[in-house]
N, C-alpha and C. Protein backbone atom coordinates (compact mmCIF):
# COMPACT_ATOMS: atom_id res chain seq x y z
N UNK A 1 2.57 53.61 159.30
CA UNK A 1 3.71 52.83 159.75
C UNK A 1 3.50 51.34 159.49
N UNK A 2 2.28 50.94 159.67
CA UNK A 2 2.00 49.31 159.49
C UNK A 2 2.47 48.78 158.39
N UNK A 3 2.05 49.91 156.91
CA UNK A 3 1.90 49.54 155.82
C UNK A 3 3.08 49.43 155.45
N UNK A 4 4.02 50.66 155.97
CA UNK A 4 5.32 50.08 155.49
C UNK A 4 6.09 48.80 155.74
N UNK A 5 5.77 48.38 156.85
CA UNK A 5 6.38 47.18 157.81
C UNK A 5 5.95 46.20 156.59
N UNK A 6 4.92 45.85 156.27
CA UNK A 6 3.71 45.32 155.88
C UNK A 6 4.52 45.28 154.00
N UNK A 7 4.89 46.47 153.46
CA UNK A 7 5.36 46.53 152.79
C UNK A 7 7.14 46.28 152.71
N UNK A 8 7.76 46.15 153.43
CA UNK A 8 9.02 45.73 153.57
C UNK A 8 9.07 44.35 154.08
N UNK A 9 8.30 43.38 154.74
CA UNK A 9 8.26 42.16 154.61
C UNK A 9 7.87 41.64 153.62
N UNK A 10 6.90 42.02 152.75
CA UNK A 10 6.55 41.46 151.77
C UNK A 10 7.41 41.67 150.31
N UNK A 11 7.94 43.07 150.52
CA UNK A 11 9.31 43.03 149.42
C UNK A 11 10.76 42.13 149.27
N UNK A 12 10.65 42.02 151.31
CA UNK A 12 11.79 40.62 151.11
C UNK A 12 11.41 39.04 151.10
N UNK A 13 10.46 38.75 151.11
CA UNK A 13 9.58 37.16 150.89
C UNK A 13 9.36 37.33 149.60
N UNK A 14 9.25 38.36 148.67
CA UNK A 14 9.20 38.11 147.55
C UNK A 14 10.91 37.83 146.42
N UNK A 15 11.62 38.84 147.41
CA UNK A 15 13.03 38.74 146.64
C UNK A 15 13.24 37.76 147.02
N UNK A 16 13.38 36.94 148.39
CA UNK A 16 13.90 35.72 148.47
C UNK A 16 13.44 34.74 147.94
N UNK A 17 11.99 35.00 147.60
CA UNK A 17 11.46 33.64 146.40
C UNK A 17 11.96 33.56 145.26
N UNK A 18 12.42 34.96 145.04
CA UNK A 18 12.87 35.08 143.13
C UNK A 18 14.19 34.85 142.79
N UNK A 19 15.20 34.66 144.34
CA UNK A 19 16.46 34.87 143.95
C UNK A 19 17.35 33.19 143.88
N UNK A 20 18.12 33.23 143.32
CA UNK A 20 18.68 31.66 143.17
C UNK A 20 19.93 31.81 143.15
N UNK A 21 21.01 30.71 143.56
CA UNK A 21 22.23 31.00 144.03
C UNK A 21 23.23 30.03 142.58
N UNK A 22 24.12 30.64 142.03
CA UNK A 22 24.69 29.75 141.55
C UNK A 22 26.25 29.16 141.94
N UNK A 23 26.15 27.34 141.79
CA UNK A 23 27.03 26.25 142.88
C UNK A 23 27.54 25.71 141.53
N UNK A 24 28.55 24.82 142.04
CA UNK A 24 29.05 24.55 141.11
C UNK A 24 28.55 22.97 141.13
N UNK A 25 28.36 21.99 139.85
CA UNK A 25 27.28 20.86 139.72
C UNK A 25 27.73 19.94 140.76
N UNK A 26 28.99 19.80 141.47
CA UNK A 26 29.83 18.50 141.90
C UNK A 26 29.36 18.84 143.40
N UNK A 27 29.51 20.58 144.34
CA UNK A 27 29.06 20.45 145.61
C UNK A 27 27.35 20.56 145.60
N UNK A 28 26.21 20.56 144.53
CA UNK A 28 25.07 20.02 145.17
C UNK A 28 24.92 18.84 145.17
N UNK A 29 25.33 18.41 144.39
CA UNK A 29 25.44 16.43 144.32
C UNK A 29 25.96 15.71 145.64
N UNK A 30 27.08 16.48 146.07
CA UNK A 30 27.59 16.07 147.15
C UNK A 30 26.22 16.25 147.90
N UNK A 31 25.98 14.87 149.38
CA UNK A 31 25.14 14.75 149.98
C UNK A 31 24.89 15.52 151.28
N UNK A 32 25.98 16.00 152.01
CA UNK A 32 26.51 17.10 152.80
C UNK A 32 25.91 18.68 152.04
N UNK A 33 26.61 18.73 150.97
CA UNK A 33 25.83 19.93 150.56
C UNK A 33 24.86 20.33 149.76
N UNK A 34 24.35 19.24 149.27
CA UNK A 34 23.18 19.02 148.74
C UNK A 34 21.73 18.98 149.63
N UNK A 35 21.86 18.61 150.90
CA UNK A 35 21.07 18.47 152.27
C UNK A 35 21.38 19.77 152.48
N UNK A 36 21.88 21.07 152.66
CA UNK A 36 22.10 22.19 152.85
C UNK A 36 21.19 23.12 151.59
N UNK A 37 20.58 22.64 150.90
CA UNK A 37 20.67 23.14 149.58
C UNK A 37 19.27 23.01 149.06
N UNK A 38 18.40 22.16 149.80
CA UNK A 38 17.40 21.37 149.32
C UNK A 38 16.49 22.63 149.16
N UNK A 39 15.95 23.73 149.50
CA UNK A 39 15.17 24.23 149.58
C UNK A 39 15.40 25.46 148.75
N UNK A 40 16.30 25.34 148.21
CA UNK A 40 17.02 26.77 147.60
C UNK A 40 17.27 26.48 145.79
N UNK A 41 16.63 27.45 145.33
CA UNK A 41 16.43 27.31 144.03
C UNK A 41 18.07 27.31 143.27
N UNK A 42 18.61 26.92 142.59
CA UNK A 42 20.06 26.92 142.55
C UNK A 42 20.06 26.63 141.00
N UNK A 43 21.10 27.48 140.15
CA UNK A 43 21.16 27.86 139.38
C UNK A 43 23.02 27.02 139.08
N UNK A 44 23.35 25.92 138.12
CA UNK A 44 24.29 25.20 137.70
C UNK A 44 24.68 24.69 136.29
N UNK A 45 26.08 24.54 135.88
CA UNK A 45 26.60 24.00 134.56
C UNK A 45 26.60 22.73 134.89
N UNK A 46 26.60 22.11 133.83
CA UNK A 46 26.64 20.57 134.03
C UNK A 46 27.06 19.84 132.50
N UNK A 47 27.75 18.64 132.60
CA UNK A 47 28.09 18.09 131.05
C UNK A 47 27.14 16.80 130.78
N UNK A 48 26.03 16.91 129.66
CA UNK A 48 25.42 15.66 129.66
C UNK A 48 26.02 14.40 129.38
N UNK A 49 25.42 13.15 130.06
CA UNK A 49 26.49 12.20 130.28
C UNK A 49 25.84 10.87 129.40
N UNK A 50 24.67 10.56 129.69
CA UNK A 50 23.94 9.32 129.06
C UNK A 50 22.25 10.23 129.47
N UNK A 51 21.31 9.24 128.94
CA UNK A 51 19.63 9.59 129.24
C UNK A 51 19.85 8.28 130.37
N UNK A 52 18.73 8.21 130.95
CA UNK A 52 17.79 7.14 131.71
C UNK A 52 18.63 6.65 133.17
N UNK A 53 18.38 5.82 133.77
CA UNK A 53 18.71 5.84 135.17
C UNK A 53 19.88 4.74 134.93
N UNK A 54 20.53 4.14 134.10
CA UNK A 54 21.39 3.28 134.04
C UNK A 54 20.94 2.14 135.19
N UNK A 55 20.24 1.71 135.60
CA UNK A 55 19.88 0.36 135.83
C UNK A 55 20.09 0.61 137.54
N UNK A 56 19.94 2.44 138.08
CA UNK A 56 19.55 2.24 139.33
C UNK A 56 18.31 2.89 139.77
N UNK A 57 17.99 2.68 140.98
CA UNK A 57 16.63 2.83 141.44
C UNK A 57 16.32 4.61 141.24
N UNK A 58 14.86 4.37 140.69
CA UNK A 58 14.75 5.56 140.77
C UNK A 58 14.16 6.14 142.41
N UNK A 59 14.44 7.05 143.02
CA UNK A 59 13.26 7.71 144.22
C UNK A 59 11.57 7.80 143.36
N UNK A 60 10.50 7.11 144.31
CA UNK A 60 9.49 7.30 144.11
C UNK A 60 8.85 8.13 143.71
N UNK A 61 9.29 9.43 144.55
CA UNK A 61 8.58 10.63 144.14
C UNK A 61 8.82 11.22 142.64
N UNK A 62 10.17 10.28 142.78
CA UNK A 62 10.32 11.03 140.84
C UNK A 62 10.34 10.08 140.11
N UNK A 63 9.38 8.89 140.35
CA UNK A 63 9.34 7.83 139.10
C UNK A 63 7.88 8.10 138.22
N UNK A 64 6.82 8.80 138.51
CA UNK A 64 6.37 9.20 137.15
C UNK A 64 6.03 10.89 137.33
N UNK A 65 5.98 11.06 135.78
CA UNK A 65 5.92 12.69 135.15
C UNK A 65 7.38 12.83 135.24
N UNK A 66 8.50 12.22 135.86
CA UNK A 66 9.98 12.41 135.39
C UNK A 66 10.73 11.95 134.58
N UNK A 67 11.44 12.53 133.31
CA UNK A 67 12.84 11.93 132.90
C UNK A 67 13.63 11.94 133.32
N UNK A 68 14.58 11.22 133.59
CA UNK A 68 16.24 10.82 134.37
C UNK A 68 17.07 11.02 133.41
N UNK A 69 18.27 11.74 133.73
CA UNK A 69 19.52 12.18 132.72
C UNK A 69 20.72 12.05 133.42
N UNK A 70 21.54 11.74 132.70
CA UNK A 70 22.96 11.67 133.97
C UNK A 70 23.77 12.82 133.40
N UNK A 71 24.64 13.41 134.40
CA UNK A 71 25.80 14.53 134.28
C UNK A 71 26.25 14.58 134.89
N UNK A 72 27.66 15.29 134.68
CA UNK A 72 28.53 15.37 135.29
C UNK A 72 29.49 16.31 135.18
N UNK A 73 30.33 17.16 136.65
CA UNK A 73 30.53 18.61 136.22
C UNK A 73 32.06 18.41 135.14
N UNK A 74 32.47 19.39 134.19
CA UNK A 74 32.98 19.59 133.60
C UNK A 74 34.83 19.92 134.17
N UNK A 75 35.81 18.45 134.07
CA UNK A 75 37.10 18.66 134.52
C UNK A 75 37.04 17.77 136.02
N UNK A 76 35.90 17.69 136.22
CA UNK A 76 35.78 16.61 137.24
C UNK A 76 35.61 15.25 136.81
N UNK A 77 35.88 13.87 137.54
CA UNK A 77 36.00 12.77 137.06
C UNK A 77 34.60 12.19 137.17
N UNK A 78 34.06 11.28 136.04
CA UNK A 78 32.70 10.85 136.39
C UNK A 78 32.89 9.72 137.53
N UNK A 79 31.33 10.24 138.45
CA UNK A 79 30.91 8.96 139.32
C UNK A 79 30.94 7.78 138.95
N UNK A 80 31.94 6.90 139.73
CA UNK A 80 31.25 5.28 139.52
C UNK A 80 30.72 4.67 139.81
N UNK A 81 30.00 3.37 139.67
CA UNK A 81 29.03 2.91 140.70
C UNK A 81 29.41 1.69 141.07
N UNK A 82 28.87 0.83 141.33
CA UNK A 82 29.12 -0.38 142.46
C UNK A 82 29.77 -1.18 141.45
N UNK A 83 29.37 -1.48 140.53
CA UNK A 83 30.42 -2.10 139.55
C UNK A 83 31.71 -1.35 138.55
N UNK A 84 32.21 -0.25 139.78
CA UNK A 84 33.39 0.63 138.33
C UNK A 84 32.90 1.04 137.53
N UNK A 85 31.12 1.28 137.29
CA UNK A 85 31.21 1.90 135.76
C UNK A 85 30.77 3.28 135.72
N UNK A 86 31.05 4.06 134.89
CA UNK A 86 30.28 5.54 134.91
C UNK A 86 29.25 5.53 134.86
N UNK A 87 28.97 6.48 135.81
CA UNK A 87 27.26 6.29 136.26
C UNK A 87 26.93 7.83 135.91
N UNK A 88 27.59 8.60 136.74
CA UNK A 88 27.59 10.47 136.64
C UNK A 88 26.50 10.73 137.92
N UNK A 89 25.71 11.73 138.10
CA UNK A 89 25.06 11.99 138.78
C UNK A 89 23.54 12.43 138.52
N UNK A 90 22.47 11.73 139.12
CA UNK A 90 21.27 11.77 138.80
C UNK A 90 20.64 13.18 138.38
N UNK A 91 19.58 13.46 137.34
CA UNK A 91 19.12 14.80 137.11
C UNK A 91 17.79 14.56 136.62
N UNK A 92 17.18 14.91 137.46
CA UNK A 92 15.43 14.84 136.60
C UNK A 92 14.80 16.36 136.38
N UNK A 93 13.81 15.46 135.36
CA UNK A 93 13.22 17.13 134.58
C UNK A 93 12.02 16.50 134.42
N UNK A 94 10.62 17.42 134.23
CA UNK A 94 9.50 16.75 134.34
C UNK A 94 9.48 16.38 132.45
N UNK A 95 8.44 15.53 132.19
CA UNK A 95 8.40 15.14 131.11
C UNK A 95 7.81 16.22 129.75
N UNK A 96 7.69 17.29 130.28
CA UNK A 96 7.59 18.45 129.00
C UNK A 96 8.54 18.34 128.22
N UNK A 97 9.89 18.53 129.03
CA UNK A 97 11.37 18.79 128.38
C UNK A 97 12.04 17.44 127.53
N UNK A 98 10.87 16.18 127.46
CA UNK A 98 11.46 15.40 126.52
C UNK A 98 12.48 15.56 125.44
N UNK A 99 11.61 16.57 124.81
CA UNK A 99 12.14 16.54 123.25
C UNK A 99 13.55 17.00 123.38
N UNK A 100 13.79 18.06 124.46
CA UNK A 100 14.67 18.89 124.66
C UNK A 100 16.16 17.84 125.20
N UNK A 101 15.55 16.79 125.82
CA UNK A 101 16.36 15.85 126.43
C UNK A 101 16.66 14.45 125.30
N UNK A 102 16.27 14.56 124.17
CA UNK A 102 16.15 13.81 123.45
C UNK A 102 17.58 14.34 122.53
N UNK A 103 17.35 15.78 122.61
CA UNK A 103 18.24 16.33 121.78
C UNK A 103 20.27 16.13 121.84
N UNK A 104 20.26 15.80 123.14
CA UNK A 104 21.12 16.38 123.92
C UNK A 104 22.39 14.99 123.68
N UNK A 105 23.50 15.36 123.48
CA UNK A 105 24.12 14.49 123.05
C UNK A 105 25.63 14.49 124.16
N UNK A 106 25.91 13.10 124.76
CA UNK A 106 27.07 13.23 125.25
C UNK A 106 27.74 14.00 125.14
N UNK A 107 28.65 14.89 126.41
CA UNK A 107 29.47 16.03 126.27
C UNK A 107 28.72 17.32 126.00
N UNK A 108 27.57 17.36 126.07
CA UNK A 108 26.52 18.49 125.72
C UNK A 108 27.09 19.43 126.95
N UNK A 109 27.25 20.80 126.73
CA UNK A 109 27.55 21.49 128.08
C UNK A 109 25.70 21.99 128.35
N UNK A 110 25.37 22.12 130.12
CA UNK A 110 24.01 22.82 129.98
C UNK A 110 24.52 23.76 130.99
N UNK A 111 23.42 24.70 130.81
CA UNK A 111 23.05 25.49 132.13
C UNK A 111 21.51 24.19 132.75
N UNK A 112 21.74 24.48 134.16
CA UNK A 112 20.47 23.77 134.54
C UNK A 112 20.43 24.51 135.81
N UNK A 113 18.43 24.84 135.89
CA UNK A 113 18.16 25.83 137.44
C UNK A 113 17.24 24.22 137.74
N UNK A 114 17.15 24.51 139.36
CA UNK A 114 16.20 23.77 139.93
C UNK A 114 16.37 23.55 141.30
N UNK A 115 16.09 22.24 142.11
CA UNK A 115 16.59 22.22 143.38
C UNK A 115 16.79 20.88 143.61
N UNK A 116 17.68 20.47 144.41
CA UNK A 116 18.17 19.73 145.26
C UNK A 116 16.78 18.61 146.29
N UNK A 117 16.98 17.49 145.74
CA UNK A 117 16.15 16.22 146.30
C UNK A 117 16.73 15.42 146.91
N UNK A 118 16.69 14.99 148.23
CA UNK A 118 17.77 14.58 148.83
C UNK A 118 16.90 13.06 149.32
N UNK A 119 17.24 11.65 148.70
CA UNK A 119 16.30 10.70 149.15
C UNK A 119 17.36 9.46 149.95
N UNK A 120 16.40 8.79 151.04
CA UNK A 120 16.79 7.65 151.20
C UNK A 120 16.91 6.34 150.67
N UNK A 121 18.44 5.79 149.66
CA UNK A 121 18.06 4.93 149.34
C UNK A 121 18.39 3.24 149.97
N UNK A 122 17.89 2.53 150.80
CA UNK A 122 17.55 1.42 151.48
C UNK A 122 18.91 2.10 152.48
N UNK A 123 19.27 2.91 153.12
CA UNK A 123 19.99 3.30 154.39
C UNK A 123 20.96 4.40 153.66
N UNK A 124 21.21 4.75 152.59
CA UNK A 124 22.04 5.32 151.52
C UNK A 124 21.45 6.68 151.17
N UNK A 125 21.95 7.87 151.96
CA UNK A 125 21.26 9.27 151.22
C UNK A 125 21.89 9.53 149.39
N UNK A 126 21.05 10.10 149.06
CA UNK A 126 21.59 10.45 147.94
C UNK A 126 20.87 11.90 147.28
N UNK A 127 21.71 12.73 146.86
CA UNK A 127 21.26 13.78 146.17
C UNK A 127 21.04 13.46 144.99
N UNK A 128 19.98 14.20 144.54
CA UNK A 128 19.20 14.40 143.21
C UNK A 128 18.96 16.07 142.74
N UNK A 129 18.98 16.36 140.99
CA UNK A 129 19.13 17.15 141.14
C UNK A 129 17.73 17.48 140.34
N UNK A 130 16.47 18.21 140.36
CA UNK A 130 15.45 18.40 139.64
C UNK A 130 15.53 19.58 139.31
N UNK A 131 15.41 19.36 137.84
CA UNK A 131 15.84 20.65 137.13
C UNK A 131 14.44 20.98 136.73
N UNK A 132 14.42 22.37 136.38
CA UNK A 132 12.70 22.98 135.70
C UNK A 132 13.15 23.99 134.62
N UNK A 133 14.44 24.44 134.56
CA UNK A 133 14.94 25.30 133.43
C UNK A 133 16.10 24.00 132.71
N UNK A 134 16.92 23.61 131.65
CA UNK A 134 17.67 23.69 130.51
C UNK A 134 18.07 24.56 129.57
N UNK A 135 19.31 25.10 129.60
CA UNK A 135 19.79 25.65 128.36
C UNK A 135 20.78 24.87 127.90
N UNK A 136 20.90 24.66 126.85
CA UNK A 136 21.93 23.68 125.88
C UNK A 136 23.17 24.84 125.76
N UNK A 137 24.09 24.61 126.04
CA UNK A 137 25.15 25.64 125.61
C UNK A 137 25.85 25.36 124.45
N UNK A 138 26.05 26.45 123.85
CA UNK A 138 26.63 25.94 121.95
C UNK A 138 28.44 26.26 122.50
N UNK A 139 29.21 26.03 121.65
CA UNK A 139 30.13 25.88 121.63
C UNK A 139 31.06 25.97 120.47
């Protein structure tokens, strides 16, 4: 009897590690549901927008071994930032996926898996999205 117990907890701690939910790119960004989200592997489309942080702060934890990419979901309007300009929404990937991010050209559609980073910036939450999978979608 133990073993089964023993064996049925450990069959669902393992499915729940393996399983990932797919959201659509605009409600994990959102900071409300992005703070709901943080711990949960999440599986999203996204449209590439520019490379690099456009001239805002990066969160610490992801200023080295990270590249910064901006996107933004597809039919939705891009983010602006404090000066009106398109900004889109933050996306980091560790620095393996350079080349891959090098490739990637405005309007690029992706798939992107990863999770939800939710930081304080000087009183300002903000979601982040750290990706560990990319697929480029052809078209």
């Amino acid at each position: 009897m133990k073993k089964q117990i023993v064996f049925i907890v450990l069959l669902f701690v393992s499915l729940s590690a393996f399983s990932q939910e797919k959201k659509a790119f605009s409600s994990i960004m959102d900071i409300d549901t992005g703070a709901e989200l943080k711990d949960v592997k999440i599986e999203t489309q996204a449209v590439f927008f520019e490379k690099g942080s456009g001239n805002y702060r990066v969160p610490n934890k992801l200023k080295f071994g990270y590249i910064v990419f901006r996107c933004y979901e597809e039919g939705k309007p891009i983010r602006k930032g404090q000066l009106n300009e398109e900004v889109g929404e933050f996306v980091y990937v560790k620095k393996d996926h350079k080349n891959l991010v090098k490739k990637m050209k405005k309007g690029q559609k992706l798939n992107l898996t990863g999770t939800v980073f939710v930081n304080n910036n000087m009183g300002y939450k903000q979601s982040n999205f750290i990706v560990e999978k990319i697929e480029l979608i052809d078209e």
